[in-house]
C-alpha atoms as a PDB file:
ATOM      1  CA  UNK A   1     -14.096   6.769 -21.124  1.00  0.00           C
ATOM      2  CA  UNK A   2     -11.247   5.261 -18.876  1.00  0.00           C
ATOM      3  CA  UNK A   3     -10.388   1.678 -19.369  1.00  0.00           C
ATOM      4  CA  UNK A   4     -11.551  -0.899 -16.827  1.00  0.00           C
ATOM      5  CA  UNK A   5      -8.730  -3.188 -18.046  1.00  0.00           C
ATOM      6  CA  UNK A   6      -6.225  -0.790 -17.600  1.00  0.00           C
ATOM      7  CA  UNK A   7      -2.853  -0.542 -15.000  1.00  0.00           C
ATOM      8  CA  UNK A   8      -4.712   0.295 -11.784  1.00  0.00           C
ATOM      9  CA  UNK A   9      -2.157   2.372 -10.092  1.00  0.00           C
ATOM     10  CA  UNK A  10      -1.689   4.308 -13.369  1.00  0.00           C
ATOM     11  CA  UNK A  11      -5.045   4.979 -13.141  1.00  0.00           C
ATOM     12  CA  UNK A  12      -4.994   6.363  -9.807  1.00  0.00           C
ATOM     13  CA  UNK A  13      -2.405   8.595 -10.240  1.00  0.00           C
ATOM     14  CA  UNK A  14       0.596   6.834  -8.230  1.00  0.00           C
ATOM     15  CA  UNK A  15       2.723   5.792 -11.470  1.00  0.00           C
ATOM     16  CA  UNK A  16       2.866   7.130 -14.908  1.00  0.00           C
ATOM     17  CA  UNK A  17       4.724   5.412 -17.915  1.00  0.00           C
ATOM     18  CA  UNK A  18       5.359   2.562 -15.739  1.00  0.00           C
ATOM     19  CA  UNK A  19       7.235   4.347 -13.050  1.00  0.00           C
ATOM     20  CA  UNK A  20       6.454   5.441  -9.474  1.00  0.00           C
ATOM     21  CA  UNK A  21       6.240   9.048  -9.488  1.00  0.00           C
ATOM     22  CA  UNK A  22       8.749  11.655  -7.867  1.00  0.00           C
ATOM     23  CA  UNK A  23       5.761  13.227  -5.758  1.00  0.00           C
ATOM     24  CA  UNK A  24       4.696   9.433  -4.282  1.00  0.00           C
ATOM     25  CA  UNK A  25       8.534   8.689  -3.878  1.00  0.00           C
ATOM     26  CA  UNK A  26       8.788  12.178  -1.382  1.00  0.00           C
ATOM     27  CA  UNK A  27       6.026  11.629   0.121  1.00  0.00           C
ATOM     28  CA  UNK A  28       6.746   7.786   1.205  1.00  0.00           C
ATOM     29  CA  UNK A  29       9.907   9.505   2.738  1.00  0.00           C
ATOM     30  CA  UNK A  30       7.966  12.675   4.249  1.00  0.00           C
ATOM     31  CA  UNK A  31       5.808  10.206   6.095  1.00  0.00           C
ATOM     32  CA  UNK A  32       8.626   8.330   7.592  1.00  0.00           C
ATOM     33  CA  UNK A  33      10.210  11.603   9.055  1.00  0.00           C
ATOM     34  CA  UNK A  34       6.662  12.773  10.492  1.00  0.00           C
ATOM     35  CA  UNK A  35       6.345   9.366  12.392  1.00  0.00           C
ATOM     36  CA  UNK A  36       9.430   9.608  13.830  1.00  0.00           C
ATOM     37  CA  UNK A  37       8.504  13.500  14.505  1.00  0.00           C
ATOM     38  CA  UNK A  38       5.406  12.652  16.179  1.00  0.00           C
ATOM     39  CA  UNK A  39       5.265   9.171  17.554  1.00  0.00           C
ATOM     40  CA  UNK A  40       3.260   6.310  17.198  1.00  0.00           C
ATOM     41  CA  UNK A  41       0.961   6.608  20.239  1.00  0.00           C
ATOM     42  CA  UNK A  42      -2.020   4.313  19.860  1.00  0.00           C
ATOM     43  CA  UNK A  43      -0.991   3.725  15.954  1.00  0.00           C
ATOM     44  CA  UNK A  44      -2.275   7.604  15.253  1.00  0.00           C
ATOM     45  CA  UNK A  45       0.645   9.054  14.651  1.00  0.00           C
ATOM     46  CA  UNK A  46       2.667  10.686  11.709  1.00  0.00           C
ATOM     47  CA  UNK A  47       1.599  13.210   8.884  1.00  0.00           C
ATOM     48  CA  UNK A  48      -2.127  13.811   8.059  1.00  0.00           C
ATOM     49  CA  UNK A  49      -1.668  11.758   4.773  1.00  0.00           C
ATOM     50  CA  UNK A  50      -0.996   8.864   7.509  1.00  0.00           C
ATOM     51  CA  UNK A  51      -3.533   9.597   9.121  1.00  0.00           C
ATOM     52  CA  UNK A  52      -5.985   9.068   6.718  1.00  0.00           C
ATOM     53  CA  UNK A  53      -5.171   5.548   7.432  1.00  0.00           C
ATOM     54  CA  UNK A  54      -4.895   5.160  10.306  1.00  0.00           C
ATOM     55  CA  UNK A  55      -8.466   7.122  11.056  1.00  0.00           C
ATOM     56  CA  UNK A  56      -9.580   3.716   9.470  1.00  0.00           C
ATOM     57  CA  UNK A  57      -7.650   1.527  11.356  1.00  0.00           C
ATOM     58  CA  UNK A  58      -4.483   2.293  13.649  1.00  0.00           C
ATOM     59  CA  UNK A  59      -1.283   1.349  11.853  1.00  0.00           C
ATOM     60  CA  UNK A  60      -1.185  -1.193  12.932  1.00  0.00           C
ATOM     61  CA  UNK A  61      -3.340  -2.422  15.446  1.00  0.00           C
ATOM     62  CA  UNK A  62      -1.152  -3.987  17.914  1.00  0.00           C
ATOM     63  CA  UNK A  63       1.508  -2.356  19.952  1.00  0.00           C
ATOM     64  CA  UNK A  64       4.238  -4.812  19.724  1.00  0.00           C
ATOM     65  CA  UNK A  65       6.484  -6.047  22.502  1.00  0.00           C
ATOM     66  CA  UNK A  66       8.408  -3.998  24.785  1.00  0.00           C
ATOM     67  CA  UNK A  67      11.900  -3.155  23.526  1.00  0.00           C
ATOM     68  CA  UNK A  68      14.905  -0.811  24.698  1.00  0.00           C
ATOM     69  CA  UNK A  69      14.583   1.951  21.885  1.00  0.00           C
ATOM     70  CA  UNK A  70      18.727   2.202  21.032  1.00  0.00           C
ATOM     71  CA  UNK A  71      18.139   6.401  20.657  1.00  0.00           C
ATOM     72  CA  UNK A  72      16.552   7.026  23.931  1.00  0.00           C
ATOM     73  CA  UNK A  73      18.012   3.656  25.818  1.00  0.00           C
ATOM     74  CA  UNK A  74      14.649   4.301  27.379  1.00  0.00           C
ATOM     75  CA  UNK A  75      11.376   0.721  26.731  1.00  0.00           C
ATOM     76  CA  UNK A  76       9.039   1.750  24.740  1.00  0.00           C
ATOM     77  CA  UNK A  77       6.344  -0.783  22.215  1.00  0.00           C
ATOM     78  CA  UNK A  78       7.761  -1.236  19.626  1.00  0.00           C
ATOM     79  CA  UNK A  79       5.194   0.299  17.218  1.00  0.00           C
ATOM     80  CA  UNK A  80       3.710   2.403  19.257  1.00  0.00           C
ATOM     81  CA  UNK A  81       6.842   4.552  19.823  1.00  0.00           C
ATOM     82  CA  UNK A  82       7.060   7.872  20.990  1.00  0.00           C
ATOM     83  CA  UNK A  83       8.822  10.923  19.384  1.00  0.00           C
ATOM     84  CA  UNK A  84      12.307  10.514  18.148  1.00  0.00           C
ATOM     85  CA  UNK A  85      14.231  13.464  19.901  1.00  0.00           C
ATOM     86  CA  UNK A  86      16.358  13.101  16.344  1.00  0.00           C
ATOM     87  CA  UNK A  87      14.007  13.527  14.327  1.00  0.00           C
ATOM     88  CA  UNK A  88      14.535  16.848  13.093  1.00  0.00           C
ATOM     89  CA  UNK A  89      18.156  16.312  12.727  1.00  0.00           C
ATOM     90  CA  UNK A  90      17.723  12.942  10.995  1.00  0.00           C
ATOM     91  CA  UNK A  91      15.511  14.632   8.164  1.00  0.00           C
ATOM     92  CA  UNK A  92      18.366  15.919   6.620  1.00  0.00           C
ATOM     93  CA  UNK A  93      19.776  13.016   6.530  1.00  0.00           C
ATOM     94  CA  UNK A  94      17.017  11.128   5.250  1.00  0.00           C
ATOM     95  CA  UNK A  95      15.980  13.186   2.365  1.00  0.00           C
ATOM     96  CA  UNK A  96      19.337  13.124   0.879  1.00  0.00           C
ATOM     97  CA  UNK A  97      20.755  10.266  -0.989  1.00  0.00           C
ATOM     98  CA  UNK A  98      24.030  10.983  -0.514  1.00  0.00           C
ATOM     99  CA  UNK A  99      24.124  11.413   3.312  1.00  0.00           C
ATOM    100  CA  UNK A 100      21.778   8.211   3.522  1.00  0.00           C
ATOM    101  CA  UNK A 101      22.555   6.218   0.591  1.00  0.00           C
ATOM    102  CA  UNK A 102      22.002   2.634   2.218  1.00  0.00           C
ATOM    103  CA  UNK A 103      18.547   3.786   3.695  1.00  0.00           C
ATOM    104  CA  UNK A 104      17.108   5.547   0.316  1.00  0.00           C
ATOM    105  CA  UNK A 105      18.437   2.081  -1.639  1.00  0.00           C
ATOM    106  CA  UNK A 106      16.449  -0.239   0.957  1.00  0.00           C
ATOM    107  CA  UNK A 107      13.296   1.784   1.862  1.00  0.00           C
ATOM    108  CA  UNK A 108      12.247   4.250  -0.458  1.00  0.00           C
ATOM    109  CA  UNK A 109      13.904   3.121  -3.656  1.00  0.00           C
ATOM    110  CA  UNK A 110      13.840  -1.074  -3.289  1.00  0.00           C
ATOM    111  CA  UNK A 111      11.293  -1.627  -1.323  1.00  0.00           C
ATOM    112  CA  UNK A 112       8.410   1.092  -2.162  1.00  0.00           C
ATOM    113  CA  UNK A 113       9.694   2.024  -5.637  1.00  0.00           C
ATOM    114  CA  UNK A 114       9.880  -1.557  -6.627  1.00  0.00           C
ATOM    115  CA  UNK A 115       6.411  -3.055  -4.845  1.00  0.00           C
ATOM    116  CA  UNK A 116       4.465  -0.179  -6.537  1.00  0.00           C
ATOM    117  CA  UNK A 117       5.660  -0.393  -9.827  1.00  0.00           C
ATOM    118  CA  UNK A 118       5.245  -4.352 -10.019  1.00  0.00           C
ATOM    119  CA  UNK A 119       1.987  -3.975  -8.466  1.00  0.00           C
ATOM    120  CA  UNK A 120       0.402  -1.760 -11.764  1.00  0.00           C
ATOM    121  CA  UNK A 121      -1.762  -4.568 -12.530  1.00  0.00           C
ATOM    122  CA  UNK A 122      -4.015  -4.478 -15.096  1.00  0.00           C
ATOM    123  CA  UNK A 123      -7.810  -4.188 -13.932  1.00  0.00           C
ATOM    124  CA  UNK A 124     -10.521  -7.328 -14.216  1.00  0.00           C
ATOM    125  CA  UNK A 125     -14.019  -7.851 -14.255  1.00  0.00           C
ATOM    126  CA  UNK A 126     -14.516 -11.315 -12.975  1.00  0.00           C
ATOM    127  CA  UNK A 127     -17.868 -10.525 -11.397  1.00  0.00           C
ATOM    128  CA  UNK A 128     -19.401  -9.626 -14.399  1.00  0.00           C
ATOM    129  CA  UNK A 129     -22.419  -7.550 -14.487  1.00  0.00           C
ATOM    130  CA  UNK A 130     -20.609  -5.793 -11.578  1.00  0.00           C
ATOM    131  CA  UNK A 131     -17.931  -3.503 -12.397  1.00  0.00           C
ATOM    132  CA  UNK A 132     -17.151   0.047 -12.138  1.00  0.00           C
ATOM    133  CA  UNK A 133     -19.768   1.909 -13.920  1.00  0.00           C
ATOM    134  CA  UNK A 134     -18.235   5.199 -13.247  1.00  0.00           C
ATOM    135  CA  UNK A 135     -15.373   3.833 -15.618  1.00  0.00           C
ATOM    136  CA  UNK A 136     -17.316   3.031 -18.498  1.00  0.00           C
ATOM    137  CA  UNK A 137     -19.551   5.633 -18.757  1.00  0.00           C
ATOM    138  CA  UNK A 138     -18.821   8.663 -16.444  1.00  0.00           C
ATOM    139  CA  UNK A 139     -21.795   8.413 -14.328  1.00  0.00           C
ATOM    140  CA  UNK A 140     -22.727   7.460 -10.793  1.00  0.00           C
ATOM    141  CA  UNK A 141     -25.075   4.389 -10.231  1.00  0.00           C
ATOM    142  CA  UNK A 142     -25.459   2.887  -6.493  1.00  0.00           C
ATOM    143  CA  UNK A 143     -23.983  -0.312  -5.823  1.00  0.00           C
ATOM    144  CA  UNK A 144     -25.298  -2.633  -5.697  1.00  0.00           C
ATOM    145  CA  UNK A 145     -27.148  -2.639  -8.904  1.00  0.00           C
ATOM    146  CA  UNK A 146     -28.593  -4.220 -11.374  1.00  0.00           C
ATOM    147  CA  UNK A 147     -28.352  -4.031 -15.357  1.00  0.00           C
ATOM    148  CA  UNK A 148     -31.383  -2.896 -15.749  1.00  0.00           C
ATOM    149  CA  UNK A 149     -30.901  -0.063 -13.306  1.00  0.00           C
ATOM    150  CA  UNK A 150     -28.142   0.472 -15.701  1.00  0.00           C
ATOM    151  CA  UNK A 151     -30.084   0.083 -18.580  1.00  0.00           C
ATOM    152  CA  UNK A 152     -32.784   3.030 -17.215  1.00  0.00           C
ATOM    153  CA  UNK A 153     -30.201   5.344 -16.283  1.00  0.00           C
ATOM    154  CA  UNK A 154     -28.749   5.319 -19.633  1.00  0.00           C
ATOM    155  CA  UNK A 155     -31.954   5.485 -21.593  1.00  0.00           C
ATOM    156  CA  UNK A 156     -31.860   1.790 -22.889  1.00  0.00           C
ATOM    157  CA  UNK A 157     -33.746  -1.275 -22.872  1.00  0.00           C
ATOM    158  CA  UNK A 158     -31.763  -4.028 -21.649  1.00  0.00           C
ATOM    159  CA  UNK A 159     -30.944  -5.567 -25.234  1.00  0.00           C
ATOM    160  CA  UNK A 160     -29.242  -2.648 -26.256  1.00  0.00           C
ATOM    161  CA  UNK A 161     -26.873  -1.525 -23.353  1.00  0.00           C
ATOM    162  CA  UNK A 162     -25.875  -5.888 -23.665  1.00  0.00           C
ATOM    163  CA  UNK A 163     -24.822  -4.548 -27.327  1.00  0.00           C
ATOM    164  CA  UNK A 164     -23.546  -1.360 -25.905  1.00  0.00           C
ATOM    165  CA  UNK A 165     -21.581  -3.281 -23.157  1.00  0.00           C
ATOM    166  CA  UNK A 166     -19.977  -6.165 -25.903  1.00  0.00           C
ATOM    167  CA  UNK A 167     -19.054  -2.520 -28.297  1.00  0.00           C
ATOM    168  CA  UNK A 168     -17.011  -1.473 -25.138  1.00  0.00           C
ATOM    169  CA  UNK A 169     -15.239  -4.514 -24.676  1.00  0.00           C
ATOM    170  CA  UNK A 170     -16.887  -4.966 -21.314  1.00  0.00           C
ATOM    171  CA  UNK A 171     -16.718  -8.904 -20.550  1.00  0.00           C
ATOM    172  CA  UNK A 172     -15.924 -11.330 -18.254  1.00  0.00           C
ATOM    173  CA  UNK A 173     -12.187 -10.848 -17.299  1.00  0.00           C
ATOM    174  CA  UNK A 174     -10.401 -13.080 -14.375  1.00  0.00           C
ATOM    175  CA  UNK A 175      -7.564 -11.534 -12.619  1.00  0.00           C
ATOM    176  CA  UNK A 176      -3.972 -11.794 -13.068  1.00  0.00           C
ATOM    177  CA  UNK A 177      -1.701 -11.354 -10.269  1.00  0.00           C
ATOM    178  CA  UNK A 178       1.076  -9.650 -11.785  1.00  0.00           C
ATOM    179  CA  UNK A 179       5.046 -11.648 -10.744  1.00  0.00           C
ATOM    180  CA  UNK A 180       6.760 -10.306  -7.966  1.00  0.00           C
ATOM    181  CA  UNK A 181       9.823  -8.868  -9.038  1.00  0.00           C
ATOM    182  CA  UNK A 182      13.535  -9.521  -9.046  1.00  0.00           C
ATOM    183  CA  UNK A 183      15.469  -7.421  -6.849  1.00  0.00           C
ATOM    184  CA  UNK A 184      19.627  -6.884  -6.201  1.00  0.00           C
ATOM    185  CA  UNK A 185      20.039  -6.349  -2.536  1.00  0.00           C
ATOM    186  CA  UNK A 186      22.032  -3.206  -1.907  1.00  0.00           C
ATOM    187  CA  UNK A 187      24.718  -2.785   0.983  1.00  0.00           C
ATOM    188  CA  UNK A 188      22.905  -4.005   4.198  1.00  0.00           C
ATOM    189  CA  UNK A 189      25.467  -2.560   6.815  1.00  0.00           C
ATOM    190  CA  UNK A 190      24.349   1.326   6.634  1.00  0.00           C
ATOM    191  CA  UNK A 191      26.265   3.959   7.972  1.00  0.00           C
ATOM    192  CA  UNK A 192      25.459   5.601  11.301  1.00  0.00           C
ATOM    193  CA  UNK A 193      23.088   8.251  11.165  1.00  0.00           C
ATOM    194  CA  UNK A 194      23.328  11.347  13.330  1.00  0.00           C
ATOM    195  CA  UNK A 195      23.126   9.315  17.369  1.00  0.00           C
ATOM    196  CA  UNK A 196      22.342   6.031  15.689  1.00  0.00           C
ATOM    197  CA  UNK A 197      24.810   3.149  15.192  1.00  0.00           C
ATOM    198  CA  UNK A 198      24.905   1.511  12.244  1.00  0.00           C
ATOM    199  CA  UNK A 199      22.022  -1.177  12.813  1.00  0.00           C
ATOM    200  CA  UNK A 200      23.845  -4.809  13.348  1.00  0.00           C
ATOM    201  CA  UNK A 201      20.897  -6.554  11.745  1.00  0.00           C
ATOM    202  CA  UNK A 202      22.093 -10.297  11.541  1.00  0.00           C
ATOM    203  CA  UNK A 203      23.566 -10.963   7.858  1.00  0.00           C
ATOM    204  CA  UNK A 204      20.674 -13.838   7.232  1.00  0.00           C
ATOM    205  CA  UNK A 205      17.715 -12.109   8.706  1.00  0.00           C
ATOM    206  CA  UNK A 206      17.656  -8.836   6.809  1.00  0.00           C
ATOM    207  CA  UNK A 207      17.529 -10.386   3.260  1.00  0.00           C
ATOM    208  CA  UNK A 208      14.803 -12.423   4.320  1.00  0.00           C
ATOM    209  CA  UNK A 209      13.183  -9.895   5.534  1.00  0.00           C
ATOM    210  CA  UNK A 210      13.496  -7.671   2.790  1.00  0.00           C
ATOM    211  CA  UNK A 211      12.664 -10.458   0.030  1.00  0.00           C
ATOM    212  CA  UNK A 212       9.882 -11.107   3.005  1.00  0.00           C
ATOM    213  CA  UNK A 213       8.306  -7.089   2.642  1.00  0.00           C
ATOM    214  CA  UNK A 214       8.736  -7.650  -1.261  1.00  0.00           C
ATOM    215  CA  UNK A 215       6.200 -10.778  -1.640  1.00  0.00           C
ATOM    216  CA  UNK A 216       4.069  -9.420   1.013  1.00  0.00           C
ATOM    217  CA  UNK A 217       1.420  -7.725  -1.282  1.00  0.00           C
ATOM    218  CA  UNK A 218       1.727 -10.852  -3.905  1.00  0.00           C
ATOM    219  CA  UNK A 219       0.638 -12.779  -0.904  1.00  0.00           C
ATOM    220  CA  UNK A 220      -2.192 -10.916   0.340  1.00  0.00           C
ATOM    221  CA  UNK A 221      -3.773 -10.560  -3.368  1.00  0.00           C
ATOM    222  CA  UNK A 222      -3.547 -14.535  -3.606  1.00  0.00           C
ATOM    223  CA  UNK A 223      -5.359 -14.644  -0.505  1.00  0.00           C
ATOM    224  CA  UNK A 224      -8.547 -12.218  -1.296  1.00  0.00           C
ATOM    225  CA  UNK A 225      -8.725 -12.221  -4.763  1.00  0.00           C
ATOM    226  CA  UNK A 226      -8.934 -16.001  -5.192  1.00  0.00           C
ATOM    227  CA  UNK A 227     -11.891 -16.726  -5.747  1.00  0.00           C
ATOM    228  CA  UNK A 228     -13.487 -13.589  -6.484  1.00  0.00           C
ATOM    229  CA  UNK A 229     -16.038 -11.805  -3.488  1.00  0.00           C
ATOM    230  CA  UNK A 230     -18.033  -9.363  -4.136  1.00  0.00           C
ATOM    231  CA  UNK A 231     -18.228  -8.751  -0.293  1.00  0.00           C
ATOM    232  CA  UNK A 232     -14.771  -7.283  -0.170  1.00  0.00           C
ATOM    233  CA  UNK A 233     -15.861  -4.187  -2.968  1.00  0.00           C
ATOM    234  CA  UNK A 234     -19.609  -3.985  -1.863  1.00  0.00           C
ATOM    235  CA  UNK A 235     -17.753  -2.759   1.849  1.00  0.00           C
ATOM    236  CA  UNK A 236     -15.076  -0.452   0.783  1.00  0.00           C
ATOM    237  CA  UNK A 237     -14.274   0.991   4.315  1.00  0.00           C
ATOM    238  CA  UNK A 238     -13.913  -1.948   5.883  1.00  0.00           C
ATOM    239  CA  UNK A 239     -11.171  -3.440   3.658  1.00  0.00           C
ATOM    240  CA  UNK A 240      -7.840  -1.898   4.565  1.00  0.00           C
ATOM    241  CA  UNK A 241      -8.850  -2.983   7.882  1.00  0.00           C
ATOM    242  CA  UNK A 242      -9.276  -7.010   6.230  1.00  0.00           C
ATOM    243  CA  UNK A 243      -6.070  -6.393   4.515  1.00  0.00           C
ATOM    244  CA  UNK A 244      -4.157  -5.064   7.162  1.00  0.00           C
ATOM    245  CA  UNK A 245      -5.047  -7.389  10.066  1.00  0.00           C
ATOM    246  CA  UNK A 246      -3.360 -10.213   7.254  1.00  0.00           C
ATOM    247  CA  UNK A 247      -0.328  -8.014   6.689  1.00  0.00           C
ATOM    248  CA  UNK A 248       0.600  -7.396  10.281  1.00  0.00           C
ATOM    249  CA  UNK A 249       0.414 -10.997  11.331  1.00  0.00           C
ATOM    250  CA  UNK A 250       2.775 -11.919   7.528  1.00  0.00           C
ATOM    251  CA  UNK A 251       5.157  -8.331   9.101  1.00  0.00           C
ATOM    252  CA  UNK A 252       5.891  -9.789  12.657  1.00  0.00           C
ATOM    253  CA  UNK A 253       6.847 -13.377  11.522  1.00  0.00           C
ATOM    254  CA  UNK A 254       9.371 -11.479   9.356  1.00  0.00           C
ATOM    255  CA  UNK A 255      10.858  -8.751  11.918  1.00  0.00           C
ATOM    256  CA  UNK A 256      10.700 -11.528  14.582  1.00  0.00           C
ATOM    257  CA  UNK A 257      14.570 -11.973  14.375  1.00  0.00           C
ATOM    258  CA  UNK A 258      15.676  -8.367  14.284  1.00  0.00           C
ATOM    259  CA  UNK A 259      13.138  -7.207  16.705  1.00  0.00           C
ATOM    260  CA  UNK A 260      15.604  -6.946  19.526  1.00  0.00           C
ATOM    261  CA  UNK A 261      18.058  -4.554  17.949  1.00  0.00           C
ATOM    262  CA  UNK A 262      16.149  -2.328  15.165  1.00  0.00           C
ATOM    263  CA  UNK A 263      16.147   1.800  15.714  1.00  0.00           C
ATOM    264  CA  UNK A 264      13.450   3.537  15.501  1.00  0.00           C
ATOM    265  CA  UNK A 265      14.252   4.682  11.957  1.00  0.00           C
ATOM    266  CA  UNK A 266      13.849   0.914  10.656  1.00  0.00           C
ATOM    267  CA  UNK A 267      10.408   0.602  12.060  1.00  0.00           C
ATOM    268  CA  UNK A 268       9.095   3.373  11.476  1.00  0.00           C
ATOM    269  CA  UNK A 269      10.191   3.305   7.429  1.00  0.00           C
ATOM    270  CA  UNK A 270       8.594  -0.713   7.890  1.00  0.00           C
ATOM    271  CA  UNK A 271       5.197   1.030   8.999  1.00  0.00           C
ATOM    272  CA  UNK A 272       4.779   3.327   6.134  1.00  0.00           C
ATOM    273  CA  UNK A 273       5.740   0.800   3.767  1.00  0.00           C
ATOM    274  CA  UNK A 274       3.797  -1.495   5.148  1.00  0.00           C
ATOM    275  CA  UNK A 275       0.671   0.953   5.051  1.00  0.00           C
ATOM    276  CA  UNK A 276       1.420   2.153   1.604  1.00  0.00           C
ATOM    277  CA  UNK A 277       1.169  -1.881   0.618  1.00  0.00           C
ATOM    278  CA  UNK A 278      -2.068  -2.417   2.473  1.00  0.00           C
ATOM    279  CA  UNK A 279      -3.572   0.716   0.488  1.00  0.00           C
ATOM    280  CA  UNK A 280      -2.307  -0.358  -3.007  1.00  0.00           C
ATOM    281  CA  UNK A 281      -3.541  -4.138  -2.328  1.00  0.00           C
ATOM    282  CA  UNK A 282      -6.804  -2.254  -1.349  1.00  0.00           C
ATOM    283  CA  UNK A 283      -6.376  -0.588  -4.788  1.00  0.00           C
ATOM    284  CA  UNK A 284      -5.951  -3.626  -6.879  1.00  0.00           C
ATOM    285  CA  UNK A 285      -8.217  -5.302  -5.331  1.00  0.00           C
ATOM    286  CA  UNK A 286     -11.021  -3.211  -6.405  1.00  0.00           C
ATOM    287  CA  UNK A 287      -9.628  -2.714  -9.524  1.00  0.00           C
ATOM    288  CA  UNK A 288      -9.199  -6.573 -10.299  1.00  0.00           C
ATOM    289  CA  UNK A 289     -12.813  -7.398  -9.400  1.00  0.00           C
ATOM    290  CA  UNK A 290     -14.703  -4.151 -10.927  1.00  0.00           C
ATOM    291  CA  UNK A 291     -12.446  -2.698 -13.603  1.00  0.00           C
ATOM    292  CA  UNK A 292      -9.670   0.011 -13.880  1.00  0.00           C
ATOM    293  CA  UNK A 293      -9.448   3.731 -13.874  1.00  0.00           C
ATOM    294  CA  UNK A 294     -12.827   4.721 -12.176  1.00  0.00           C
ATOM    295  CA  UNK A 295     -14.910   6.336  -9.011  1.00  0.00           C
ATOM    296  CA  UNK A 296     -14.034   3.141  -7.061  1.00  0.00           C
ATOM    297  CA  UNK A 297     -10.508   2.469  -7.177  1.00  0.00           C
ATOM    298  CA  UNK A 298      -9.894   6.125  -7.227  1.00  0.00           C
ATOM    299  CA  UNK A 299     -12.139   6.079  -4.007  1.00  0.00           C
ATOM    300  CA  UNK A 300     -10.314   3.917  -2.117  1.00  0.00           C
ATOM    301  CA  UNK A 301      -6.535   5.543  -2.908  1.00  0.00           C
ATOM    302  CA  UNK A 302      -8.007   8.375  -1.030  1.00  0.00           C
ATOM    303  CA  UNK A 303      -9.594   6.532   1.729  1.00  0.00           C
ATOM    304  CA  UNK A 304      -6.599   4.993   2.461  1.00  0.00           C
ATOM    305  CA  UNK A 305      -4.492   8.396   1.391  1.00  0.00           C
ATOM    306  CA  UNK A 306      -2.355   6.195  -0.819  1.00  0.00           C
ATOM    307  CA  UNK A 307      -3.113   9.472  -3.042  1.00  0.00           C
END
């Protein structure tokens, strides 16, 4: 039996003991190379695992304003980019820490390593008799039901599976949003990647932004999970698409001071993250209102190929 009060990214598969793990890490920086690789066109782009999202909803939904792209000197929307003719070169770069140390400290080791691992919260079951079934007791039941749908397709009256239910420690639980966490900024001058100066990002405006991206998801979950609504788990595929529309207008009151003189690189590492936070808000959600380590939360890291 898995536990519906639980860490609900642990349960998922995206941490284990507490820690991101090295295959989510490579793949947060895979997906940033294949949007640069690709383009943005019409928020479709990137590798299949972005995709998956983005088949839901494009990421994001909006093409941003117009801006001179400093690789190609050429306008172009500023998330709906086309492909980076550096791309290939800049992979090399990107994957290793030592030839990109400033980039692997902000993207894929402050901001995504950090959000995901403070973001384990533990599951809930505020909407008691609702939860996660498939967590308790391994099978499926539709949703919505009722206990005594419950009660038939376990083979007990309804005074018994309330005994059953109290034996497993199945009971009201409210959720806890779990503290956003302290970070050290690193060095925010990086070096020049291969055709890309070193991004001039005003010395106020990037730690706000950063320290912005970091209490992003701690704002969204105080926004939807407060009060508890069933609505948002009883319409599964339609909830990235609720989170994401709240994320992107949070994202461009934050990039609204650098906006005129970030490379492509910056944006398109913003996107992913920003994608990867929608899907593990998505994740806790569901996990905070039905309980841990089931069908449904496991359901919706796929649908939002988070995992």
């Amino acid at each position: 039996m898995a536990n519906l009060y639980g860490p609900i990214l642990t349960g998922v598969g995206l941490l284990e003991n507490g820690k991101l793990t090295t295959a989510a890490r490579q793949r947060y920086v895979t997906e940033v190379i294949a949007l640069l690789a690709t383009g943005n066109a019409g928020g479709k782009g990137g590798s299949p695992t972005t995709q998956i999202f983005s088949n839901i909803v494009p990421l994001p939904p909006i093409s941003g304003p117009t801006i001179p792209n400093v690789t190609t000197l050429s306008k172009e929307p500023l998330f709906w980019f086309g492909p980076d003719p550096l791309a290939a070169l800049m992979a090399t770069f990107l994957v290793d820490k030592n030839a990109s140390p400033t980039w692997n400290s902000i993207f894929p080791d402050l901001l995504y390593t950090k959000t995901a691992e403070a973001l384990d919260a533990n599951g809930s079951t505020p909407l008691f008799p609702m939860f996660d079934v498939s967590a308790a007791f391994d099978i499926d039941v539709p949703l919505p039901f009722a206990l005594p749908d419950l009660a038939v397709k376990l083979k007990l009256d309804v005074p018994k599976l309330s005994i059953k239910l109290a034996d497993l420690g199945i009971k009201l639980a409210i959720p806890s949003i779990p503290p956003i966490p302290t970070i050290t900024l690193p060095n925010l001058m990086p070096p020049s990647l291969p055709g890309i100066p070193s991004f001039p990002l005003p010395s106020l405006a990037l730690p706000d932004l950063l320290l912005g991206l970091i209490k992003l998801p701690f704002d969204l979950l105080l926004k939807l999970v407060f009060p508890p609504n069933l609505g948002l788990v009883l319409n599964l595929p339609g909830l990235p698409k609720v989170v994401l529309d709240l994320a992107i207008d949070i994202v461009l009151k934050l990039i609204t001071p650098v906006i005129p003189i970030v490379p492509k690189v910056f944006i398109a590492s913003l996107l992913i993250y920003m994608k990867d936070v929608v899907a593990m808000v998505c994740v806790d959600i569901v996990g905070m209102l039905v309980g841990a380590g089931g069908s449904m939360t496991k359901l919706m890291a796929g649908l939002t190929g988070l995992m």
